[in-house]
N, C-alpha and C. Protein backbone atom coordinates (compact mmCIF):
# COMPACT_ATOMS: atom_id res chain seq x y z
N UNK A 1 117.43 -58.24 2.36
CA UNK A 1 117.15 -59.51 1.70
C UNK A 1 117.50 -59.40 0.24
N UNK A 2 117.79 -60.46 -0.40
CA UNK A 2 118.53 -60.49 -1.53
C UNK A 2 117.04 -60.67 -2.40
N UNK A 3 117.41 -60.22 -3.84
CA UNK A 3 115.83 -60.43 -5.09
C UNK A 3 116.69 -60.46 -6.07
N UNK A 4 115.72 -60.72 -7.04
CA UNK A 4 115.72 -60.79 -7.90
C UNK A 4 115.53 -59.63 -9.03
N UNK A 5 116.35 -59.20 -9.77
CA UNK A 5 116.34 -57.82 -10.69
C UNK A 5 115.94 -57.84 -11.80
N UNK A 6 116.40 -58.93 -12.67
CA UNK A 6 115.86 -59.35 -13.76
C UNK A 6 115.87 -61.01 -14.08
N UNK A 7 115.18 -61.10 -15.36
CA UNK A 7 114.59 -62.61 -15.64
C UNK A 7 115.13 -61.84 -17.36
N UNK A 8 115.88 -63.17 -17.80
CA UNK A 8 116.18 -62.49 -18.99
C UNK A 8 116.56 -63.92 -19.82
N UNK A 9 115.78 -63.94 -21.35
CA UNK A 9 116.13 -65.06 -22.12
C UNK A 9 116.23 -64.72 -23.34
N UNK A 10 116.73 -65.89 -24.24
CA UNK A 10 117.42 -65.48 -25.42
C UNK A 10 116.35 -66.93 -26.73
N UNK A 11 116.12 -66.25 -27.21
CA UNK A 11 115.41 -67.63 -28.61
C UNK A 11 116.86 -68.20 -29.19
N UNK A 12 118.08 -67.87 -29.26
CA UNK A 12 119.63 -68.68 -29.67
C UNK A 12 120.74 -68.09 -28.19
N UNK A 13 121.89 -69.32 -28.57
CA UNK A 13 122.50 -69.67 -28.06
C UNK A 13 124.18 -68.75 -28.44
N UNK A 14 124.56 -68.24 -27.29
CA UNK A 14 125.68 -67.80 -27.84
C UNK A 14 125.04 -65.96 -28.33
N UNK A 15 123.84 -65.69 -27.86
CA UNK A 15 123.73 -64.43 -27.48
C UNK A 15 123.54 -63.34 -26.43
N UNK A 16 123.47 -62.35 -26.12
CA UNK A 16 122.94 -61.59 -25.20
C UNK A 16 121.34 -61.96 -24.77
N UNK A 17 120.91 -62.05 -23.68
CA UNK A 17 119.53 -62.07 -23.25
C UNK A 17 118.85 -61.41 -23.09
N UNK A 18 117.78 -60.94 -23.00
CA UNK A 18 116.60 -59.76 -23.23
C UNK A 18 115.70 -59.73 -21.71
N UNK A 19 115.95 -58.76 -21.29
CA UNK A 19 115.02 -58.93 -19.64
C UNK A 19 113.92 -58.75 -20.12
N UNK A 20 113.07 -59.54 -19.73
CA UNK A 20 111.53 -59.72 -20.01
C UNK A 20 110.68 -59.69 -18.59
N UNK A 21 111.62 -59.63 -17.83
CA UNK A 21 110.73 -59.21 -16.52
C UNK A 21 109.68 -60.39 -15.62
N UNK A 22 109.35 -61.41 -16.41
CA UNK A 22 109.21 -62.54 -15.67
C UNK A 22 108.68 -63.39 -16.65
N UNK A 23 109.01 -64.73 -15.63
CA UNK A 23 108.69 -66.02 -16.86
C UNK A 23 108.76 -67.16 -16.04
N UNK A 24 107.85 -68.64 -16.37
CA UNK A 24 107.93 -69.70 -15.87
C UNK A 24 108.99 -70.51 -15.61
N UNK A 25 109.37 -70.99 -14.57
CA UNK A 25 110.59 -71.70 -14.97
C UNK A 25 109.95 -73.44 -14.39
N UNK A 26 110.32 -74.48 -15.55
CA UNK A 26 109.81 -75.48 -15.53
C UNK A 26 110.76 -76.46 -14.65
N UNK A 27 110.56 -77.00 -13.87
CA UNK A 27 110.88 -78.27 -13.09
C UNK A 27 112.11 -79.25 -14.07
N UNK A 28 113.31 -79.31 -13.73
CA UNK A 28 114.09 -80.40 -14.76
C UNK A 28 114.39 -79.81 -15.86
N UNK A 29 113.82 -78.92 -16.10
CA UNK A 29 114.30 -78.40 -17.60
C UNK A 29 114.63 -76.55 -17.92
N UNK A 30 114.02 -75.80 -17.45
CA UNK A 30 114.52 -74.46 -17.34
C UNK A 30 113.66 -73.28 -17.86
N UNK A 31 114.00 -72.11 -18.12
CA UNK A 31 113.20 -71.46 -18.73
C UNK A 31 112.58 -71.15 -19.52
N UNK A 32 110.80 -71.24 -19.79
CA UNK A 32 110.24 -71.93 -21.09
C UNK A 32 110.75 -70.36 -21.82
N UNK A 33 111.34 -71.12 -23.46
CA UNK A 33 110.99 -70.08 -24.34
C UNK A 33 112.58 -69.83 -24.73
N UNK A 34 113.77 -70.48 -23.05
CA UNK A 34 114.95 -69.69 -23.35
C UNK A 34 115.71 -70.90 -24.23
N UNK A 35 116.86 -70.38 -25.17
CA UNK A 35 117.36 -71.61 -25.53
C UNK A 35 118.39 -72.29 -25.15
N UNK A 36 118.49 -72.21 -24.18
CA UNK A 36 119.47 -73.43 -23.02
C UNK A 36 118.69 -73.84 -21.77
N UNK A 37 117.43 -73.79 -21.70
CA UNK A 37 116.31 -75.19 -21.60
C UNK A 37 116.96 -76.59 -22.03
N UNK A 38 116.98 -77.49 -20.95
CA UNK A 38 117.06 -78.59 -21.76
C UNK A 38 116.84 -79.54 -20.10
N UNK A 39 116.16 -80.60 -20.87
CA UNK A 39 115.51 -81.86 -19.48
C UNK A 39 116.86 -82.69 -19.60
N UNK A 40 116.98 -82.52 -17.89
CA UNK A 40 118.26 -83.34 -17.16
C UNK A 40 119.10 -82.50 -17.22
N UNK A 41 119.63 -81.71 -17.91
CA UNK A 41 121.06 -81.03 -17.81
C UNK A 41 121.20 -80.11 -16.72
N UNK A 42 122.44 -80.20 -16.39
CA UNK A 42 122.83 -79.53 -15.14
C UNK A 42 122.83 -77.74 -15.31
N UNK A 43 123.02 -77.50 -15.98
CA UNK A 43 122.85 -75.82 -16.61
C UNK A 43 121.29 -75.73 -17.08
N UNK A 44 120.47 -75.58 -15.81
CA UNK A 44 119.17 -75.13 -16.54
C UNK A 44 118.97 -73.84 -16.86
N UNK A 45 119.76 -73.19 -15.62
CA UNK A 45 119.54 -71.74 -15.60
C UNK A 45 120.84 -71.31 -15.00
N UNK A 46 120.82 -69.75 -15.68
CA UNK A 46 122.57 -69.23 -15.21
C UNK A 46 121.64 -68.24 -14.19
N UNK A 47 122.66 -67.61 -13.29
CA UNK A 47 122.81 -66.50 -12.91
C UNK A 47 123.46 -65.77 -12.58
N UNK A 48 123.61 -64.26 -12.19
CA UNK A 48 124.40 -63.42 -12.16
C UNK A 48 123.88 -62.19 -11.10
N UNK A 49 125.02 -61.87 -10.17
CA UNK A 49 124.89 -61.11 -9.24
C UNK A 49 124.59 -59.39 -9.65
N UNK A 50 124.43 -58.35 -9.06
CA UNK A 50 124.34 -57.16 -9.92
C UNK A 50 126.28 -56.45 -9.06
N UNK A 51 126.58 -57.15 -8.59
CA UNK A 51 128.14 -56.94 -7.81
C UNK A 51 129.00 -56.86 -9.24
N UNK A 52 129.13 -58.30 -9.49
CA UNK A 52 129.81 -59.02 -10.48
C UNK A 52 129.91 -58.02 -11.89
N UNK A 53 128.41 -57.68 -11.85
CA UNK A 53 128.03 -56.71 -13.31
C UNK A 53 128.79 -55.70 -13.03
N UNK A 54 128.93 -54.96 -11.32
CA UNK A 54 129.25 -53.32 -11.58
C UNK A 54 130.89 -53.57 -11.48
N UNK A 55 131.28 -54.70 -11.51
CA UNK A 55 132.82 -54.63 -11.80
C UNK A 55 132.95 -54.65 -13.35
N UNK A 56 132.09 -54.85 -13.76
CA UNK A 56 132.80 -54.55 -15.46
C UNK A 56 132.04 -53.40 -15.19
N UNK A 57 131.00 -52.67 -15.12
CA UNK A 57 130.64 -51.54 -15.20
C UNK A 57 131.81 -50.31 -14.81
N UNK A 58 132.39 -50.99 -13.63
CA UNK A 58 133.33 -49.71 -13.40
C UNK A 58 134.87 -49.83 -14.57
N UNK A 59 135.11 -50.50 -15.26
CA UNK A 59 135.64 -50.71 -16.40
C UNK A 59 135.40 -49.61 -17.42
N UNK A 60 134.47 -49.06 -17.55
CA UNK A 60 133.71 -48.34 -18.44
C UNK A 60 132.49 -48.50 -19.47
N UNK A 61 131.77 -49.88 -19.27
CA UNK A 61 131.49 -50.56 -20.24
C UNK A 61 129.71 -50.20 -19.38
N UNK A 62 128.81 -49.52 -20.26
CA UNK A 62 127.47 -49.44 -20.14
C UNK A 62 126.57 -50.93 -20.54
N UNK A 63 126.40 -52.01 -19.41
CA UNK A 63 126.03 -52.97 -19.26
C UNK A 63 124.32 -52.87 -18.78
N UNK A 64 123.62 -53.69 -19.08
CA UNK A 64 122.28 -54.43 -18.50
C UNK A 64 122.15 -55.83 -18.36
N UNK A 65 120.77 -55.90 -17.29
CA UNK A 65 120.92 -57.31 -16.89
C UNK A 65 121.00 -57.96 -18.73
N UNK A 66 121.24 -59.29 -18.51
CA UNK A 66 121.14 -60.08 -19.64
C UNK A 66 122.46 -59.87 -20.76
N UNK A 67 123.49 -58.79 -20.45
CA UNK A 67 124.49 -59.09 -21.25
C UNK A 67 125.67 -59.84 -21.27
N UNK A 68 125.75 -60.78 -19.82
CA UNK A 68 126.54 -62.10 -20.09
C UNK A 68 125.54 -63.20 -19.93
N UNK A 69 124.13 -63.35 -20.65
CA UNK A 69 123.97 -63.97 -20.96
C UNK A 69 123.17 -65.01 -19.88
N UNK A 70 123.22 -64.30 -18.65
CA UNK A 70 122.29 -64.62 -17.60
C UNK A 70 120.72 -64.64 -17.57
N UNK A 71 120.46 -65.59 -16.80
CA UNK A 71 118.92 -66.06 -16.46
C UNK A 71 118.24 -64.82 -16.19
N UNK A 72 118.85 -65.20 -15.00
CA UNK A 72 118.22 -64.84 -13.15
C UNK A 72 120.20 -63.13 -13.06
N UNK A 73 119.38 -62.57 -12.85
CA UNK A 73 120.35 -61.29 -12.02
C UNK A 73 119.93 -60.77 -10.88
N UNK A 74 120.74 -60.69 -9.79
CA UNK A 74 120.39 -60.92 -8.62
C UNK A 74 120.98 -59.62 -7.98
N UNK A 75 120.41 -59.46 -6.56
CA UNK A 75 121.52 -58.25 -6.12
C UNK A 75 121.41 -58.86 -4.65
N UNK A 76 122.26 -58.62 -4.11
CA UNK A 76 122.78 -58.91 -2.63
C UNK A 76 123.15 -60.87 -2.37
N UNK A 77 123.49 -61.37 -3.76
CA UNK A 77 124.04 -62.44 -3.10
C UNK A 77 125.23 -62.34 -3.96
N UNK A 78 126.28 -62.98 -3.04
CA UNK A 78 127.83 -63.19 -3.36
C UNK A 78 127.64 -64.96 -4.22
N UNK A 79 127.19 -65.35 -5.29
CA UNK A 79 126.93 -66.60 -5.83
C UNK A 79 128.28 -67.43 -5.90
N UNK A 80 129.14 -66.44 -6.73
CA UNK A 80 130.48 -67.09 -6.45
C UNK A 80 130.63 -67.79 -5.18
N UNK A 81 130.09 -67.10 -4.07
CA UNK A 81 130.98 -67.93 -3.35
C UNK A 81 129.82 -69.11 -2.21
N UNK A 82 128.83 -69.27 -3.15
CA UNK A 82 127.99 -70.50 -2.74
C UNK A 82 128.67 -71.87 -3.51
N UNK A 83 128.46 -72.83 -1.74
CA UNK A 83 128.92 -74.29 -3.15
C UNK A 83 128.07 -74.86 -3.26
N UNK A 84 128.43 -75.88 -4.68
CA UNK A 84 127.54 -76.46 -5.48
C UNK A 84 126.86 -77.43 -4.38
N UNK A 85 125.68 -77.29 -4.88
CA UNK A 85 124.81 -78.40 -3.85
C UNK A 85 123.73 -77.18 -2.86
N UNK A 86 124.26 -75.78 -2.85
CA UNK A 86 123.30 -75.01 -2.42
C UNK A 86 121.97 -74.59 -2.55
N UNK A 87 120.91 -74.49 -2.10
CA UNK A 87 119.74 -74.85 -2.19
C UNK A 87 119.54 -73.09 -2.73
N UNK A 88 118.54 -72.79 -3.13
CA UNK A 88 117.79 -70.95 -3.47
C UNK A 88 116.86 -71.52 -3.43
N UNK A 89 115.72 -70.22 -2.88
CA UNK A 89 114.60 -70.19 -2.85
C UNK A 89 114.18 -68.91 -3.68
N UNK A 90 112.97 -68.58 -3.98
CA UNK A 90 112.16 -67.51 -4.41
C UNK A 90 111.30 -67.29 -3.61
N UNK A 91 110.90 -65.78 -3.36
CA UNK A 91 110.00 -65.76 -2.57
C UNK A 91 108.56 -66.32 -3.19
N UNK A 92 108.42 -66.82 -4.80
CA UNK A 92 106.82 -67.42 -5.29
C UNK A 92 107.56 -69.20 -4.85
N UNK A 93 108.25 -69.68 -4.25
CA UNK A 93 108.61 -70.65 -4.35
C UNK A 93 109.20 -71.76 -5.14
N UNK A 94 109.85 -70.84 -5.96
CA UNK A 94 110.84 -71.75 -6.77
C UNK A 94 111.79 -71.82 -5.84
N UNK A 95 112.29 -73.42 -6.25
CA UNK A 95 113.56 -73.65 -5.56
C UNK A 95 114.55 -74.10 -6.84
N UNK A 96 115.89 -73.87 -6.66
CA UNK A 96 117.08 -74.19 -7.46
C UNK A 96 118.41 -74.68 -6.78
N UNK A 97 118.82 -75.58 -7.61
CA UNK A 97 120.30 -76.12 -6.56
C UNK A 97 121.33 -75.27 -7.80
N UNK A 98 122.21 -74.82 -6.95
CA UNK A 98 123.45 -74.93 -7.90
C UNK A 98 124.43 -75.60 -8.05
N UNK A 99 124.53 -76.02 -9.64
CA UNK A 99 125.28 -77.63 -9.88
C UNK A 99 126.95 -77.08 -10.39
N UNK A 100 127.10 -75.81 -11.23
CA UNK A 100 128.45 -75.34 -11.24
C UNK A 100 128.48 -74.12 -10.91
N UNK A 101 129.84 -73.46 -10.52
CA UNK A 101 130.17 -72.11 -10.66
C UNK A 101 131.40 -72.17 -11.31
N UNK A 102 130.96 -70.69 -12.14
CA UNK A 102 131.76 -70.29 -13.25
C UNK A 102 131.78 -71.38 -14.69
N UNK A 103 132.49 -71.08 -15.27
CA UNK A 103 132.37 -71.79 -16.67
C UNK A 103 133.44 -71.68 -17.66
N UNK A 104 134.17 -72.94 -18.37
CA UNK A 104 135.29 -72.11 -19.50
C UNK A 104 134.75 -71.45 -20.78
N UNK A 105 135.36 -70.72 -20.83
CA UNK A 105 134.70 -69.68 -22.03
C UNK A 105 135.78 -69.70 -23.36
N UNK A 106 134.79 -70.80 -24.27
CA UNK A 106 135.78 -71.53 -25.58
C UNK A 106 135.94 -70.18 -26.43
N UNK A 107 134.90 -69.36 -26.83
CA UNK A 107 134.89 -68.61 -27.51
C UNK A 107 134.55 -67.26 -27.06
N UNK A 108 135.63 -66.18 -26.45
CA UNK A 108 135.53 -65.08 -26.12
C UNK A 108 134.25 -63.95 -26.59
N UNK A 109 133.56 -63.69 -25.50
CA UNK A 109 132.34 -62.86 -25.81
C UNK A 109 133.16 -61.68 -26.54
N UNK A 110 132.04 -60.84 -26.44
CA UNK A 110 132.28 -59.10 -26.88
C UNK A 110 132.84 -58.77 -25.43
N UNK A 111 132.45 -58.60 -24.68
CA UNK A 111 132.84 -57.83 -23.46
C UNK A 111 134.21 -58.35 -23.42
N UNK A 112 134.67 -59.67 -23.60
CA UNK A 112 136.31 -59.95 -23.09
C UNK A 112 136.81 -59.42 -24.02
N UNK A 113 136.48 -59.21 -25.68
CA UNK A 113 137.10 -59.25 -26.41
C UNK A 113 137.42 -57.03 -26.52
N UNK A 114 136.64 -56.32 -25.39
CA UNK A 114 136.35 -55.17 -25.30
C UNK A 114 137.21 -54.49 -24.34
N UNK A 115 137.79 -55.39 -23.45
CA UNK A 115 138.29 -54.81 -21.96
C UNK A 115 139.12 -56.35 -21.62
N UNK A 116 139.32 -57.39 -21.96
CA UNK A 116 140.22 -58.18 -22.41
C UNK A 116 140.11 -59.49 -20.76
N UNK A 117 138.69 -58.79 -20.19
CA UNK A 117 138.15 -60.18 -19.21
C UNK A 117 136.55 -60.25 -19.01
N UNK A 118 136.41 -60.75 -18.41
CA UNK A 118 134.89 -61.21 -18.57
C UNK A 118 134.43 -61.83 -17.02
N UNK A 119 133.32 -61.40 -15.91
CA UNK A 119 133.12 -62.20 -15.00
C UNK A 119 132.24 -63.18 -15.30
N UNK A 120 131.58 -63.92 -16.49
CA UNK A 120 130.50 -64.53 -16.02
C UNK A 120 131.37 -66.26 -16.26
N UNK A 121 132.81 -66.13 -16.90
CA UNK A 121 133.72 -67.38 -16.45
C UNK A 121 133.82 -67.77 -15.00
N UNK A 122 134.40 -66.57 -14.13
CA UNK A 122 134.65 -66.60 -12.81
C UNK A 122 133.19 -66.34 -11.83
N UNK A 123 132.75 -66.09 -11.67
CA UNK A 123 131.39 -65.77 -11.05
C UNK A 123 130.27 -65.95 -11.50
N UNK A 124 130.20 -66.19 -12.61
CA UNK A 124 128.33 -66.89 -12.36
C UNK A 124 128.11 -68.00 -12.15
N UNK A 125 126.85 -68.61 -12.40
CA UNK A 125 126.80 -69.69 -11.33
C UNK A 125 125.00 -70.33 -12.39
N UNK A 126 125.54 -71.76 -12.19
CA UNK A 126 124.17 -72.61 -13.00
C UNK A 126 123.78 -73.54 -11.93
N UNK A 127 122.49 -73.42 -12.62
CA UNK A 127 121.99 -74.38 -11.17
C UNK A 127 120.69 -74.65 -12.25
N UNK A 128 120.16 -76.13 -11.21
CA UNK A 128 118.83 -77.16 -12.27
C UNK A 128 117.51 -76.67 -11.30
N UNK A 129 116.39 -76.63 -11.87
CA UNK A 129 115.85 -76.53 -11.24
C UNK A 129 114.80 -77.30 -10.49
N UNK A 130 114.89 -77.37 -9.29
CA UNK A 130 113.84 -78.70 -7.84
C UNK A 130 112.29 -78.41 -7.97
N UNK A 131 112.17 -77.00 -8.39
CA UNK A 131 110.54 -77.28 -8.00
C UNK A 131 110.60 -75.49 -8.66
N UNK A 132 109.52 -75.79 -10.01
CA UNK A 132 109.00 -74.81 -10.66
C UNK A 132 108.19 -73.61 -10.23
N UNK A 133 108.22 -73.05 -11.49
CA UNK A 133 106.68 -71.81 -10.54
C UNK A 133 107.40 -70.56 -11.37
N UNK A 134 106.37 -69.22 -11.19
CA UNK A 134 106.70 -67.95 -11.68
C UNK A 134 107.62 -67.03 -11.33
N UNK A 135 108.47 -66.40 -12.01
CA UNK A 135 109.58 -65.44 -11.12
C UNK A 135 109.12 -63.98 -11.69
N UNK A 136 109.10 -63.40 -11.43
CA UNK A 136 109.34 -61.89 -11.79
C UNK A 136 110.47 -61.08 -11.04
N UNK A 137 110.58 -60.24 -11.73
CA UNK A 137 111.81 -59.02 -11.44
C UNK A 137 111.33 -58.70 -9.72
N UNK A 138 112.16 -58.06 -8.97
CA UNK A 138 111.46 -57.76 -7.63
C UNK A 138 111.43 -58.94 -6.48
N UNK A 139 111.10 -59.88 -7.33
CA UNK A 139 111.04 -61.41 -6.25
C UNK A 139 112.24 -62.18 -5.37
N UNK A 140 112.43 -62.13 -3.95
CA UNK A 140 113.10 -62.51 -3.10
C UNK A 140 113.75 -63.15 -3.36
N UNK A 141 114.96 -64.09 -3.25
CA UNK A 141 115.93 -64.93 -3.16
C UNK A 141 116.50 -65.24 -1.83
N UNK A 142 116.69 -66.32 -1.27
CA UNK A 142 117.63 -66.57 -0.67
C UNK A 142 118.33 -68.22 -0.56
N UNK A 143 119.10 -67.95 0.53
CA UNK A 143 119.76 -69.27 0.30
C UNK A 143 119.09 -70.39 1.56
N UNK A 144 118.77 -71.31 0.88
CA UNK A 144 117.54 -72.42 2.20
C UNK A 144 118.51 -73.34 2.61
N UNK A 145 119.79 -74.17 2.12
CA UNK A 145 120.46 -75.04 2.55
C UNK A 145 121.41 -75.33 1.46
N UNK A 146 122.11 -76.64 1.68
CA UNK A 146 123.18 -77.03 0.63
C UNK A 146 123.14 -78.64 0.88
């Protein structure tokens, strides 16, 4: 079964995220505290597979959850290749749809600008969130519908 590895947020925009190991995530609007929270928008929350990570890892590049900037880091789901409109669950019962995958990337992180690509353009994945509640590191994931 697929979980959850880390929960990771940032107080600005356009930085690395800090795993904090668990945190509320609010209904319509996203993770309290992170700063790409915002009510109605389709990017409440990013996430990122731990697959996705060990391909830049095998690059050479000593990575942790939260350094492209991800929510939610996950291990055993392929996100890329869920489509939008797919339902997640948590095992505390959060649910999340995902509204895009991947993203254009106006202004090249450190990591592209280090090894000259980046997965969280091609493979990560944002989604709003249906119905709130607590996540911590460890906590189940899967996929309920689309």
């Amino acid at each position: 079964m697929a979980k959850i590895v880390a929960v990771c947020t940032s107080k600005k925009k356009g930085t690395k995220k800090k795993d904090i190991s668990h945190a509320f995530l609010e209904a319509d609007y996203g993770i309290q505290g992170d700063a790409h929270a915002t009510k109605g928008w389709h990017r409440q929350i990013s996430l990122l597979d731990n697959s996705s990570i060990d391909k830049m890892r095998a690059k050479g590049l000593a990575l942790s959850p939260g350094d492209f900037a991800e929510n939610l880091t996950t291990e055993g789901l392929e996100l890329m290749t869920l489509p939008v409109g797919t339902r997640l669950k948590t095992g505390r019962g959060v649910e999340l749809e995902i509204t895009q995958i991947g993203k254009e990337c106006h202004h090249h992180c450190q990591i592209y600008r280090q090894v000259g690509m980046c997965v969280m353009p091609l493979e990560g994945v944002f989604a709003r969130i249906v119905r709130g509640g607590e996540v911590k590191a460890g906590d189940t994931i899967e996929v309920v519908g689309a």
